[in-house]
Protein backbone atom coordinates (compact mmCIF):
# COMPACT_ATOMS: atom_id res chain seq x y z
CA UNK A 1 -57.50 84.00 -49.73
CA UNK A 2 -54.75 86.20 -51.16
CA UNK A 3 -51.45 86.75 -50.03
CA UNK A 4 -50.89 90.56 -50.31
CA UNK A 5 -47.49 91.85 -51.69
CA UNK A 6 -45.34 93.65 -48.94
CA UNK A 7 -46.77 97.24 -47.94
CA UNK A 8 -43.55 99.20 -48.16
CA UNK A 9 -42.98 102.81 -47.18
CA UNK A 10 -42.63 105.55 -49.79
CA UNK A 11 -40.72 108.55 -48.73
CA UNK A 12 -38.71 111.31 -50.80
CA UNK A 13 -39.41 109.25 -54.02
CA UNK A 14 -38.26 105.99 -52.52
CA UNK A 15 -40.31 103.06 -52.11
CA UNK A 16 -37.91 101.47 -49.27
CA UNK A 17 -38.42 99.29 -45.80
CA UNK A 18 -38.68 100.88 -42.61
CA UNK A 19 -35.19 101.88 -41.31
CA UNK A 20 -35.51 99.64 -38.39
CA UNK A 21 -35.94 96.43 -40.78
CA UNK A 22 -39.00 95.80 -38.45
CA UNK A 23 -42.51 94.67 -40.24
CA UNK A 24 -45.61 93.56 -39.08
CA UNK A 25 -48.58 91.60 -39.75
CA UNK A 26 -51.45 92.55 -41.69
CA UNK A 27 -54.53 90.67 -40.73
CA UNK A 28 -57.18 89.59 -42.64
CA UNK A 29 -60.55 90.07 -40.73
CA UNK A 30 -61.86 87.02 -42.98
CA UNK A 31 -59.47 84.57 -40.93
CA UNK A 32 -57.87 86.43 -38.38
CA UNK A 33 -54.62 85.24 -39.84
CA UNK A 34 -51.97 87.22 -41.63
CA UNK A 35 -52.37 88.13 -45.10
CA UNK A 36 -49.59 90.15 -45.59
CA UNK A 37 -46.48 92.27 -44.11
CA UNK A 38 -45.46 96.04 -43.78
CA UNK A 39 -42.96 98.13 -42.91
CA UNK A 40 -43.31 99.15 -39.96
CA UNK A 41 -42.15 102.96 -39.40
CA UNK A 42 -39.90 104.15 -37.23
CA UNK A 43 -39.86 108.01 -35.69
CA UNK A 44 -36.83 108.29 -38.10
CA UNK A 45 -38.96 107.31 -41.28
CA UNK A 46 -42.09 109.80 -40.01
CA UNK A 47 -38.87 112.69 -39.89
CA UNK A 48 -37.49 112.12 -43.42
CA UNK A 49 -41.07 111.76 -44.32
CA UNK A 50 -42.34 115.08 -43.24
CA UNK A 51 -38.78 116.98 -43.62
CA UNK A 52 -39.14 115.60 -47.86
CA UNK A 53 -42.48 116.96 -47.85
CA UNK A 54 -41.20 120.14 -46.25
CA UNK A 55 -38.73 120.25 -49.28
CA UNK A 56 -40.83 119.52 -52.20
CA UNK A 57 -43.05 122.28 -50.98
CA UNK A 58 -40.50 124.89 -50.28
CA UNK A 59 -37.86 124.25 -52.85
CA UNK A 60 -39.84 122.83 -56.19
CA UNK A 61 -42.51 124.66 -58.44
CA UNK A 62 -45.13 122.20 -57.37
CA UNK A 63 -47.15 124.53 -55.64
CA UNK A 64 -47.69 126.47 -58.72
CA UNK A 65 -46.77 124.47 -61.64
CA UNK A 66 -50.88 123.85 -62.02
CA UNK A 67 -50.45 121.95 -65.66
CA UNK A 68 -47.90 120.02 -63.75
CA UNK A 69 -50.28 118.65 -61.19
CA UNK A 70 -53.15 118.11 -63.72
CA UNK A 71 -51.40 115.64 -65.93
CA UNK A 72 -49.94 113.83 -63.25
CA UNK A 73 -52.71 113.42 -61.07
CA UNK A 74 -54.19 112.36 -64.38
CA UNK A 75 -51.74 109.84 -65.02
CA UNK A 76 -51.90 108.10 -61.37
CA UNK A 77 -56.14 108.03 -61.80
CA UNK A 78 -54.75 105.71 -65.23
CA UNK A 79 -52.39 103.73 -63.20
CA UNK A 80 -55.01 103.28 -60.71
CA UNK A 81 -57.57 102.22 -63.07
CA UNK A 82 -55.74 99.79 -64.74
CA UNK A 83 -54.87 98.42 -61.06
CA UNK A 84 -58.17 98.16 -60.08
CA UNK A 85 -58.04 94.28 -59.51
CA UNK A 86 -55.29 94.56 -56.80
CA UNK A 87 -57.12 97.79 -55.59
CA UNK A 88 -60.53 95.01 -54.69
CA UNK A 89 -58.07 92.25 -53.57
CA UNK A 90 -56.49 95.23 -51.07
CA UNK A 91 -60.44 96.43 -50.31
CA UNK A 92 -61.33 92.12 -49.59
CA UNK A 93 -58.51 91.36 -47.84
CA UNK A 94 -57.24 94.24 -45.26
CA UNK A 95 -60.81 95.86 -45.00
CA UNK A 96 -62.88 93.18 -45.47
CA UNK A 97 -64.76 93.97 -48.18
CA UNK A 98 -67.97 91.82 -49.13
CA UNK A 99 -66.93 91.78 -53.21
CA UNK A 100 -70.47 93.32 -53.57
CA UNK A 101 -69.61 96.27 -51.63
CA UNK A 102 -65.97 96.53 -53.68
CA UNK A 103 -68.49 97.71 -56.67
CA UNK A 104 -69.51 100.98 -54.49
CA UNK A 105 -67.76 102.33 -51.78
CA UNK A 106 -64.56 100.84 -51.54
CA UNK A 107 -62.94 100.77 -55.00
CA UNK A 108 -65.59 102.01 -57.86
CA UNK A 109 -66.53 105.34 -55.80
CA UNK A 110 -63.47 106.15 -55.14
CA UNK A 111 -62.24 106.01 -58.15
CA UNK A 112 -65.62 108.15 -59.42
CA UNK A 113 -64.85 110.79 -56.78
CA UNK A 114 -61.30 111.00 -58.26
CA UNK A 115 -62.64 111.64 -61.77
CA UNK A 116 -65.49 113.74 -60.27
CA UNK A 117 -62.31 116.13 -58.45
CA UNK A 118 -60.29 115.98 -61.95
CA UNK A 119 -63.53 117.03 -63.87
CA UNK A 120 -64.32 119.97 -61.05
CA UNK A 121 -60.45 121.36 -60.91
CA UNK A 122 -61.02 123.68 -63.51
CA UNK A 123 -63.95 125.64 -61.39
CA UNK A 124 -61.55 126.37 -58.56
CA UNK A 125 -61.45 130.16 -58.73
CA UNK A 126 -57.22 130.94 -58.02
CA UNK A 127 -58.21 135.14 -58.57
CA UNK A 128 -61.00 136.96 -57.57
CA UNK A 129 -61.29 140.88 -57.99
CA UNK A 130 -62.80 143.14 -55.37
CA UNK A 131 -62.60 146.14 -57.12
CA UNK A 132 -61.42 149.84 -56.49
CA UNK A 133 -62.42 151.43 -53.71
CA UNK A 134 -61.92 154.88 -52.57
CA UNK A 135 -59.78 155.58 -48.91
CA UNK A 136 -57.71 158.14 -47.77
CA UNK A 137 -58.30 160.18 -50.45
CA UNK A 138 -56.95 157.65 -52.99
CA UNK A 139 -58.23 155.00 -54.70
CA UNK A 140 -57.54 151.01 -54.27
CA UNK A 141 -57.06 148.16 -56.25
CA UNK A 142 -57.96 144.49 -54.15
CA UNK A 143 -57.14 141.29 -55.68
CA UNK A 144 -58.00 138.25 -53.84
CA UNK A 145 -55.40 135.06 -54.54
CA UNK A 146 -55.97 131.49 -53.49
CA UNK A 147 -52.59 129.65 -52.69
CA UNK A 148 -52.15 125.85 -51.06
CA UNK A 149 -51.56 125.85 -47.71
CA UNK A 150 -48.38 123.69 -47.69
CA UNK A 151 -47.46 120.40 -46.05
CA UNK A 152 -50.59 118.15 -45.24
CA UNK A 153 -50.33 115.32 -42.97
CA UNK A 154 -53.54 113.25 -44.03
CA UNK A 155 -54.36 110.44 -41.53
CA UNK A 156 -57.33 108.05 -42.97
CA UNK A 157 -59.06 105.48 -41.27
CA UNK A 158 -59.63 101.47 -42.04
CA UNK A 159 -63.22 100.94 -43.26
CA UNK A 160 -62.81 102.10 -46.58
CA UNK A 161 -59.34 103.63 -47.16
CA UNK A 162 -58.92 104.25 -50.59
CA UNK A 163 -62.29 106.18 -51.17
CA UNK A 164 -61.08 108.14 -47.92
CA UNK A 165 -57.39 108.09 -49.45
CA UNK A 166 -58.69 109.52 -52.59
CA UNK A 167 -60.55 112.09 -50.97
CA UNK A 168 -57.54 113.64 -48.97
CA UNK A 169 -54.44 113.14 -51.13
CA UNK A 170 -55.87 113.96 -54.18
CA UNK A 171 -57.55 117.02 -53.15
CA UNK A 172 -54.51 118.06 -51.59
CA UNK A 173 -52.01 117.69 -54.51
CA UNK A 174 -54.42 119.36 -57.17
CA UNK A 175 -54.44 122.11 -54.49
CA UNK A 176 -50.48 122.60 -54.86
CA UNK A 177 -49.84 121.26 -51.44
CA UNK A 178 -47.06 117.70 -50.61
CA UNK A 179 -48.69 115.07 -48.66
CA UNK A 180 -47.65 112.94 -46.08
CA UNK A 181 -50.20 110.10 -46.15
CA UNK A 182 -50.41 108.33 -42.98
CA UNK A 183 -53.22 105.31 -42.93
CA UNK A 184 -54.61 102.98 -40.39
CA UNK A 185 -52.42 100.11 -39.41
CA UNK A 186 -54.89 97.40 -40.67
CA UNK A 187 -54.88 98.69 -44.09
CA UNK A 188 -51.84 99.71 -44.87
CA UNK A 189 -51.30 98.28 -48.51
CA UNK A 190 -54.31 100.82 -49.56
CA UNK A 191 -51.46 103.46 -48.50
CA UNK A 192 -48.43 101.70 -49.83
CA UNK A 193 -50.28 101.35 -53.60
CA UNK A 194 -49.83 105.19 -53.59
CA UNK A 195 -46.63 105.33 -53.17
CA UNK A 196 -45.87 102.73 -55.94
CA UNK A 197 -47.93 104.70 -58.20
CA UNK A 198 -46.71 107.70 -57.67
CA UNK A 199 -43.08 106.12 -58.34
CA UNK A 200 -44.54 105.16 -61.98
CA UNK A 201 -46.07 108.03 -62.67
CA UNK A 202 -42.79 110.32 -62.03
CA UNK A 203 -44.35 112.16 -59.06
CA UNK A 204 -41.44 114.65 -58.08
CA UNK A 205 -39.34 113.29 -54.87
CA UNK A 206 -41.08 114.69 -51.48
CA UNK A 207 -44.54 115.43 -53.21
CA UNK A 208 -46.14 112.37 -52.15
CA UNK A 209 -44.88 110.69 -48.87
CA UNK A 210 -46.58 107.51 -46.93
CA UNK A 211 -45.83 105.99 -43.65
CA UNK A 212 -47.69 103.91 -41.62
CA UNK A 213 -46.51 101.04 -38.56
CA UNK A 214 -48.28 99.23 -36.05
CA UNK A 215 -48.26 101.35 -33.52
CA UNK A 216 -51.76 103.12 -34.83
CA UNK A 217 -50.41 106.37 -33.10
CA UNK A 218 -46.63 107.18 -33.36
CA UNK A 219 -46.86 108.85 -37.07
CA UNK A 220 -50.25 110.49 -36.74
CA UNK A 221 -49.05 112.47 -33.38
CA UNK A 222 -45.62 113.46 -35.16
CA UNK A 223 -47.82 114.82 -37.83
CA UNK A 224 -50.10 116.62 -35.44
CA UNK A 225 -47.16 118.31 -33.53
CA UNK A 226 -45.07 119.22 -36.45
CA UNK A 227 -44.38 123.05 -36.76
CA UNK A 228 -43.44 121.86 -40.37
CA UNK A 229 -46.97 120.16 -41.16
CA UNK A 230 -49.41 122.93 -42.21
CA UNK A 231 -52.45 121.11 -42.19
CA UNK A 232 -53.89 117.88 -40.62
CA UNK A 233 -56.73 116.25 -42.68
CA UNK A 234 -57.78 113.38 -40.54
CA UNK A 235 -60.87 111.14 -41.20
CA UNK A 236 -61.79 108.69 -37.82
CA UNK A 237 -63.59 108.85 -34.17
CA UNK A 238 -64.85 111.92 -32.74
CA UNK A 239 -62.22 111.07 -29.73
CA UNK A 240 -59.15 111.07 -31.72
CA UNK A 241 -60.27 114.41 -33.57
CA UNK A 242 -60.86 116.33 -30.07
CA UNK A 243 -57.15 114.72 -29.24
CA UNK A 244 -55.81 116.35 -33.01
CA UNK A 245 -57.58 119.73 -31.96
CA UNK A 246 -55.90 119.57 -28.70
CA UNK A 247 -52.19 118.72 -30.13
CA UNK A 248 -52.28 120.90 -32.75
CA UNK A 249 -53.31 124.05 -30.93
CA UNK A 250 -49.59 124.72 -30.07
CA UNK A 251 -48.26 124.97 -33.71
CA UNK A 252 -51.70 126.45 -34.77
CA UNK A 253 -52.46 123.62 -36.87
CA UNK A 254 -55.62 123.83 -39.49
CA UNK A 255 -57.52 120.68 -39.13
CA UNK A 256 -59.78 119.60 -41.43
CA UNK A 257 -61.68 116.54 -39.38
CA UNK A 258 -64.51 114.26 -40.49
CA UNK A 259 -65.54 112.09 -37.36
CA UNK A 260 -67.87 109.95 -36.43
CA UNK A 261 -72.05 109.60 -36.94
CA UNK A 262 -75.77 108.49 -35.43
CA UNK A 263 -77.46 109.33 -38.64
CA UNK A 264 -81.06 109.17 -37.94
CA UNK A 265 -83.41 107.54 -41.20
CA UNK A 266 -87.23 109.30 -40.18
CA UNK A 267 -89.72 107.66 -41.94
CA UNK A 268 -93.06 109.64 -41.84
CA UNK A 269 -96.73 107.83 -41.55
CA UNK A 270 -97.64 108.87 -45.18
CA UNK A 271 -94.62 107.20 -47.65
CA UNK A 272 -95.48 105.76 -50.32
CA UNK A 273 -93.35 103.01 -49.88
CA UNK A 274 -93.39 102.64 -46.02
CA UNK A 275 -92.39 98.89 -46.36
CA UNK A 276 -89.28 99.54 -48.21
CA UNK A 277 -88.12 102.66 -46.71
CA UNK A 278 -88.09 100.45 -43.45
CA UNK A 279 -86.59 97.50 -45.11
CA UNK A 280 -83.86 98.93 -46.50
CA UNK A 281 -82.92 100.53 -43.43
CA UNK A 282 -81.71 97.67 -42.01
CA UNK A 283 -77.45 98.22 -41.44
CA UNK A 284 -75.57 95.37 -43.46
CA UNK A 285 -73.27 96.76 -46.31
CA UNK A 286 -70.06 96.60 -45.01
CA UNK A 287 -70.85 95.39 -42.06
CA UNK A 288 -72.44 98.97 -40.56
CA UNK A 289 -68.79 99.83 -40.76
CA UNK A 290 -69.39 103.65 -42.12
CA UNK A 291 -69.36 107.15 -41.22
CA UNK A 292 -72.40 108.31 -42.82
CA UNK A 293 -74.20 105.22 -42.44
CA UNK A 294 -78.12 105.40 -40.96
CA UNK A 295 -78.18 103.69 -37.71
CA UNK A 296 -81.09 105.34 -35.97
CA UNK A 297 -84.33 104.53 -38.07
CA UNK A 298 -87.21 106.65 -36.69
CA UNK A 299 -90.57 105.50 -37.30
CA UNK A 300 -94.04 107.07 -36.75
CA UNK A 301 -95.53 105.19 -33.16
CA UNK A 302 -98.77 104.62 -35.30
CA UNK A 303 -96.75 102.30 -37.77
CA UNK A 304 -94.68 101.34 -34.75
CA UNK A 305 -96.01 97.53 -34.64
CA UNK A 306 -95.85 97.20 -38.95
CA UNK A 307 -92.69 98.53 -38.84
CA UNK A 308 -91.50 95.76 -36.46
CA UNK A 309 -93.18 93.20 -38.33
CA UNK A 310 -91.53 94.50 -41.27
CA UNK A 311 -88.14 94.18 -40.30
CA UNK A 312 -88.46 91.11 -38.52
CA UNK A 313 -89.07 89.88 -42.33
CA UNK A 314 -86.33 91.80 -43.90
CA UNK A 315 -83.92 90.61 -41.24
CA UNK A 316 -85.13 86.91 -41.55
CA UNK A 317 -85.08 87.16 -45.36
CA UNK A 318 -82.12 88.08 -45.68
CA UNK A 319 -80.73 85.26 -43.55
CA UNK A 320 -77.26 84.08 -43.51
CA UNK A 321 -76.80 85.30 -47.41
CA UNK A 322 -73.71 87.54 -45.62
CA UNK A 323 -69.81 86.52 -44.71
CA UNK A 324 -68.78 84.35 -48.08
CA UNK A 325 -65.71 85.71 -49.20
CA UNK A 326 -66.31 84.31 -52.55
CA UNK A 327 -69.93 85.25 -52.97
CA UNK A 328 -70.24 87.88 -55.75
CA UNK A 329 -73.93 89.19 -54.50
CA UNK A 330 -72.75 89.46 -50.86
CA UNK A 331 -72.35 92.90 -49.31
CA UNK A 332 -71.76 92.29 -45.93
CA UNK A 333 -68.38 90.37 -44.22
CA UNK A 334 -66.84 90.78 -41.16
CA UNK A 335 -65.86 93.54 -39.15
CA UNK A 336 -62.25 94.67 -39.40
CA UNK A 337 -60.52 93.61 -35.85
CA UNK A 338 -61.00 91.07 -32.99
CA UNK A 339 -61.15 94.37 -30.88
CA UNK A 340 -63.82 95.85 -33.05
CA UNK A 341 -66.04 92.54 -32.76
CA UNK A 342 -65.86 92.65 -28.74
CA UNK A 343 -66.54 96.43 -29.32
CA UNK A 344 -69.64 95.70 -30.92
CA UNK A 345 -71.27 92.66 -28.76
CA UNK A 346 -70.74 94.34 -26.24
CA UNK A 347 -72.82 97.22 -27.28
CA UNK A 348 -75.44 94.29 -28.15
CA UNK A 349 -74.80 93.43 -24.27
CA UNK A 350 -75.84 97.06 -23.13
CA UNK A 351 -78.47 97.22 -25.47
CA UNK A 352 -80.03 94.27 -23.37
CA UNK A 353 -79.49 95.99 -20.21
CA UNK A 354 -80.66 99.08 -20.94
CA UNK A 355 -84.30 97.60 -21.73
CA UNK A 356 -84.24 97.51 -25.94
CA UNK A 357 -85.76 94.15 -27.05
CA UNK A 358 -83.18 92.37 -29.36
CA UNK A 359 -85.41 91.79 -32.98
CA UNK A 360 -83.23 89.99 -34.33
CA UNK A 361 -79.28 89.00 -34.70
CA UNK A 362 -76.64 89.90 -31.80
CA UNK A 363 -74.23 87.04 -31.67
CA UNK A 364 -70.91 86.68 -33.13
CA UNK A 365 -70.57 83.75 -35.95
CA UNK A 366 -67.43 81.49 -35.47
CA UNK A 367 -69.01 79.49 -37.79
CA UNK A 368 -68.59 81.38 -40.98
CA UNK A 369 -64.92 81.51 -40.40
CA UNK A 370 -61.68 82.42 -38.24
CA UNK A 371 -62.72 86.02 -38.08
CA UNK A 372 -64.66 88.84 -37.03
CA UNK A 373 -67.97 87.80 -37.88
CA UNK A 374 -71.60 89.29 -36.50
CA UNK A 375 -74.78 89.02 -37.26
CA UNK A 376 -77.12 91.78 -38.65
CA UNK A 377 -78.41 92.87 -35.35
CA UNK A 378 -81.55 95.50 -34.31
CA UNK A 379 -83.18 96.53 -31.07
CA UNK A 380 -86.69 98.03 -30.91
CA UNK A 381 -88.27 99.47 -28.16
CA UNK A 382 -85.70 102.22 -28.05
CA UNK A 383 -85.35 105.20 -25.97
CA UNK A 384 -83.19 108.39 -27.67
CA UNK A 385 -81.69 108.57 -24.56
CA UNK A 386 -79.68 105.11 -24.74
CA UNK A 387 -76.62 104.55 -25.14
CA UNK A 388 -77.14 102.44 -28.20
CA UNK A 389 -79.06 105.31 -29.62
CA UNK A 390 -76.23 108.01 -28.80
CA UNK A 391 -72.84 106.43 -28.68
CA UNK A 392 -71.19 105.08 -32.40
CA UNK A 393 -71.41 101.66 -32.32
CA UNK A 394 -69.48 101.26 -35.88
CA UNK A 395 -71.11 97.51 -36.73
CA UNK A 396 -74.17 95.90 -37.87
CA UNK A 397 -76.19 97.29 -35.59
CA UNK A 398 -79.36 99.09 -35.90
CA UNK A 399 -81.85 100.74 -33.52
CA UNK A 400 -85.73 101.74 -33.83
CA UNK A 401 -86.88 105.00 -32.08
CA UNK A 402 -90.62 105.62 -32.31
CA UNK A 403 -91.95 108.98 -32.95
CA UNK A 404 -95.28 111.02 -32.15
CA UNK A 405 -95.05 113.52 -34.82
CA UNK A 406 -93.02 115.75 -37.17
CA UNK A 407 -91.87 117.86 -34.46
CA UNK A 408 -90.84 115.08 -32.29
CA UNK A 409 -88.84 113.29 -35.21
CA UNK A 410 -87.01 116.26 -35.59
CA UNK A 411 -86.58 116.50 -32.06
CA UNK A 412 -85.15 112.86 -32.09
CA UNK A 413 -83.01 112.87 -34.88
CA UNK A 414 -81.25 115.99 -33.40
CA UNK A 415 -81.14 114.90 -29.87
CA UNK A 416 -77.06 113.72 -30.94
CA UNK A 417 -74.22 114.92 -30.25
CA UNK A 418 -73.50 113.75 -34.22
CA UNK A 419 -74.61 115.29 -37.23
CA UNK A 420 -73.14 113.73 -40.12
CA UNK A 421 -75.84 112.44 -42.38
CA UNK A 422 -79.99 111.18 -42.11
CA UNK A 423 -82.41 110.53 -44.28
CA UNK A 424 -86.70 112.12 -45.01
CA UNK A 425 -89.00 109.32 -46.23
CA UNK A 426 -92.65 111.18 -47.10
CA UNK A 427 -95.45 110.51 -49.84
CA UNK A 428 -95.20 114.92 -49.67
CA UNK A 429 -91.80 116.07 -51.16
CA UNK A 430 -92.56 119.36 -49.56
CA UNK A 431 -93.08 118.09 -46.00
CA UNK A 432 -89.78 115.83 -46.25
CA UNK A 433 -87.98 118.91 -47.54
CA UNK A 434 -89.63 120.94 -44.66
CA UNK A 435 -88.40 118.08 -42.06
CA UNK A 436 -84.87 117.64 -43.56
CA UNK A 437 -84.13 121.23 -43.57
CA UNK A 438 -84.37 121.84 -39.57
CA UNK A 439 -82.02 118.84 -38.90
CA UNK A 440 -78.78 119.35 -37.92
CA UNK A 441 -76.49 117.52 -40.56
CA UNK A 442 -73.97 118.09 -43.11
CA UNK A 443 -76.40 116.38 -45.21
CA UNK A 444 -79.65 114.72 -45.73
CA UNK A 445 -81.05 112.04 -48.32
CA UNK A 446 -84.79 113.11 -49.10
CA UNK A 447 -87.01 110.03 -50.63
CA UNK A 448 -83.77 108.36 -51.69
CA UNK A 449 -82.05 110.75 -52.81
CA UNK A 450 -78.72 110.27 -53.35
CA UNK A 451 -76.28 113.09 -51.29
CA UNK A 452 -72.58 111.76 -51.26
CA UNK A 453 -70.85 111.75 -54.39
CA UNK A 454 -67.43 112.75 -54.97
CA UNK A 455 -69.52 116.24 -57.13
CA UNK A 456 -70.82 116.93 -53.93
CA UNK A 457 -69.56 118.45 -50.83
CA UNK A 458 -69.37 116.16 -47.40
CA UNK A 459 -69.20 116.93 -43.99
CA UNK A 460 -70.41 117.30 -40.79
CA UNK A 461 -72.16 119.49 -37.83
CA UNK A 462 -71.40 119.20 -34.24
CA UNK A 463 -69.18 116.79 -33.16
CA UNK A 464 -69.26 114.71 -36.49
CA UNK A 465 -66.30 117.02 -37.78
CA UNK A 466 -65.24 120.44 -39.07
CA UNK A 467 -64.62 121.21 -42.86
CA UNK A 468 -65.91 119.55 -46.05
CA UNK A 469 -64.49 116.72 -48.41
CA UNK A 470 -65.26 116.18 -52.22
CA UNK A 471 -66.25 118.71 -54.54
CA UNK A 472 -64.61 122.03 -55.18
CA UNK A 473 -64.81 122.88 -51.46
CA UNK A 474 -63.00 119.18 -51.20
CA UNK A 475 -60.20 121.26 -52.88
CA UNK A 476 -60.58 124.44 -51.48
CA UNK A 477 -60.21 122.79 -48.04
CA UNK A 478 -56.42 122.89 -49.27
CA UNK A 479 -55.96 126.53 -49.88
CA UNK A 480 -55.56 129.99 -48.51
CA UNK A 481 -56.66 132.92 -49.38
CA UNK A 482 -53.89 136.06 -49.89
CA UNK A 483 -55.64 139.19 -50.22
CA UNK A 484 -53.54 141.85 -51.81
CA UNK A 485 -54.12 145.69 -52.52
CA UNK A 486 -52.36 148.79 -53.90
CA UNK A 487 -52.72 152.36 -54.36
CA UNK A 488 -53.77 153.42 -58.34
């Protein structure tokens, strides 16, 4: 196990200790013993923080120096790169991170979707015309301009920070705007190994800010009530996001939010590869520990049976290969916190009581190790209307709703009060088309099809969030638009 180097603060171009002195432990959900120390930020830190942000926005040419931002956003990507080792020791070690599941999501993504927003700057559209027009007897000239909006607090959660990080800070300082980067208090190095970057790369003072301390929500409600933060781009549970939209009303904040999920997987009667779509379904990368991730798998009730079978053999085949920190094929570890293991057995509890049968997992593993450890878990025989099949559960956890037709599958997957992601299995591209376009979700993989990449945009409907990361919108998220007009 590795002993992590000291997550500091960085804040006007320092890399410094919080002004208290005061760290505390970062836990490793591998051993539930400390792997590490930060600073831990004081409401004095989370001022100078947002008041150098305030300043490098206001008082420096970084808001429209665009060659500027290119080449050094360019340069940390390099620094990043060439860091990637410490990057999947940070993903292993605060997060958890199987090292199979460092290759996607946690490090390698991210740093595609970085590229992927370099690559797509130049297609942001800064000027757009809207021509004369006649009024009054005189004729007008309208320009449209997009400018950054300013200060952005962006508040990212623990599962997998940097491909989150990635996603807000570097949209947000290709946009023009200074950051104050504020992540989760269990992975707080991810955050800190901006700030050291930045140093190196000669980010200007007050552009890049992060602070971060134990208590999860001191700096992320400073943020939120700030008449001096512009923007709030927070990625986390639905609850905290209603409690940003409620803060933030009184300064008028803009909120970008990307919450939680229920993503329903429908699998109709006629795929082609009916055993596999099911299989594969099952919810063990990561530990289930994902936004986006499918947790609902809807099946047709005249495959109900073979579908059972089926995953009673995927779940049993794939055994205890899960929870080796050192195993290079693994994908799935533990869950991040003691907390978040009670959360989720205790979900495996209600699932009990509300009448699902337990297929197969639902205990918690002391045996692979000191820390949060879980078994792949799924109930069949589930009702829509349980909990388990409404409420995020945020673990290795998966539930199997049958359906009676298209209609009712549709029905199903949009009974939620979540509408993040899903997934159309169907031997007829033009039926799973058909189905996938009258669910409600920010978006939808149809026979496989891949539909988050950092190219793409990603978001949510309903209470799964407002806005849309990655991509040029990713970007555009960041800016306003200025429209400006004058007499000929």
């Amino acid at each position: 196990m590795t002993t992590l180097p000291d997550a500091k603060l960085f804040i006007d171009g320092q890399l410094r200790d919080a002004q208290s002195g005061k760290t505390f432990d970062i836990i490793s959900p591998w051993t539930g013993e400390p792997v590490g120390k930060a600073a831990d930020a004081t409401a004095a830190d989370v001022e100078e923080a947002i008041a150098s942000a305030r300043r490098a926005f206001d008082k420096t040419d970084w808001s429209t120096n665009i060659a500027l931002r290119v080449k050094l956003v360019q340069k940390l990507y390099d620094l990043f790169d060439a860091n990637r080792e410490r990057l999947s020791d940070l993903a292993r070690n605060e997060a958890g991170a199987a090292i199979g599941a460092v290759g996607r999501a946690h490090v390698d993504m991210a740093m595609d979707g970085w590229k992927d927003y370099i690559d797509l700057f130049p297609q942001v559209e800064w000027q757009k015309s809207y021509g004369e027009r006649a009024a009054y007897g005189m004729m007008h000239e309208r320009v449209a301009v997009k400018e950054p909006v300013g200060v952005v607090g962006a508040i990212t959660p623990w599962n997998v920070p940097l491909y989150v990080n990635v996603g807000k800070v570097v949209a947000a300082l290709l946009a023009g705007c200074t950051v104050i980067l504020k992540p989760a208090p269990n992975t707080p190095g991810m955050g800190s190994i901006f700030g050291e970057l930045a140093a190196e790369a000669g980010f200007p003072a007050g552009v890049l800010n992060v602070v971060f301390g134990e208590d999860a929500a001191l700096a992320g409600e400073m943020l939120v009530t700030d008449p001096r933060v512009d923007l709030i781009s927070f990625t986390g549970s639905t609850g905290v996001g209603k409690r940003i939209m409620e803060q933030g009303a009184a300064t008028m904040k803009r909120v970008f939010l990307e919450l939680g999920g229920k993503s329903a997987k429908i699998v109709l009667e006629d795929s082609e590869n009916f055993a596999m779509d099911v299989a594969t379904t099952m919810l063990v990368f990561h530990a289930g520990q994902g936004c986006a991730v499918h947790s609902r798998l809807l099946v047709p009730r005249s495959r109900y049976d073979e579908a059972k079978a089926i995953l009673k053999g995927a779940y049993a085949n794939f055994g205890d290969n899960w929870g080796d920190f050192d195993n290079p094929t693994q994908i799935m570890g533990p869950v991040i916190s003691k907390r978040q293991m009670e959360r989720v057995l205790s979900y495996v509890e209600l699932g009990q009581q509300e009448g699902a049968t337990l297929l197969a997992g639902g205990k918690a593993r002391p045996d692979k190790g000191g820390g949060y450890f879980i078994e792949p878990t799924c109930f069949v025989d589930v009702d829509n209307a349980m909990r388990i099949a409404q409420e995020e559960i945020f673990g290795p956890v998966l539930v199997v709703i049958p359906f009676e037709d298209d209609d009712d599958a549709v029905r199903i997957a949009n009974e939620s009060s979540y509408g993040l992601s899903g997934g159309v299995s169907s031997g007829s591209l033009d039926r799973a088309l058909a189905v996938a376009k009258r669910i409600r979700s920010g978006s939808i993989s149809v026979n496989g099809g891949m539909c988050i990449a950092g190219d793409l945009p990603f978001g949510g409907y309903k209470a799964s969030g407002i806005g849309r990361e990655w991509g040029v919108e990713g970007i555009e998220e960041y800016l306003e638009t200025k429209l400006i007009a004058w007499r000929k």
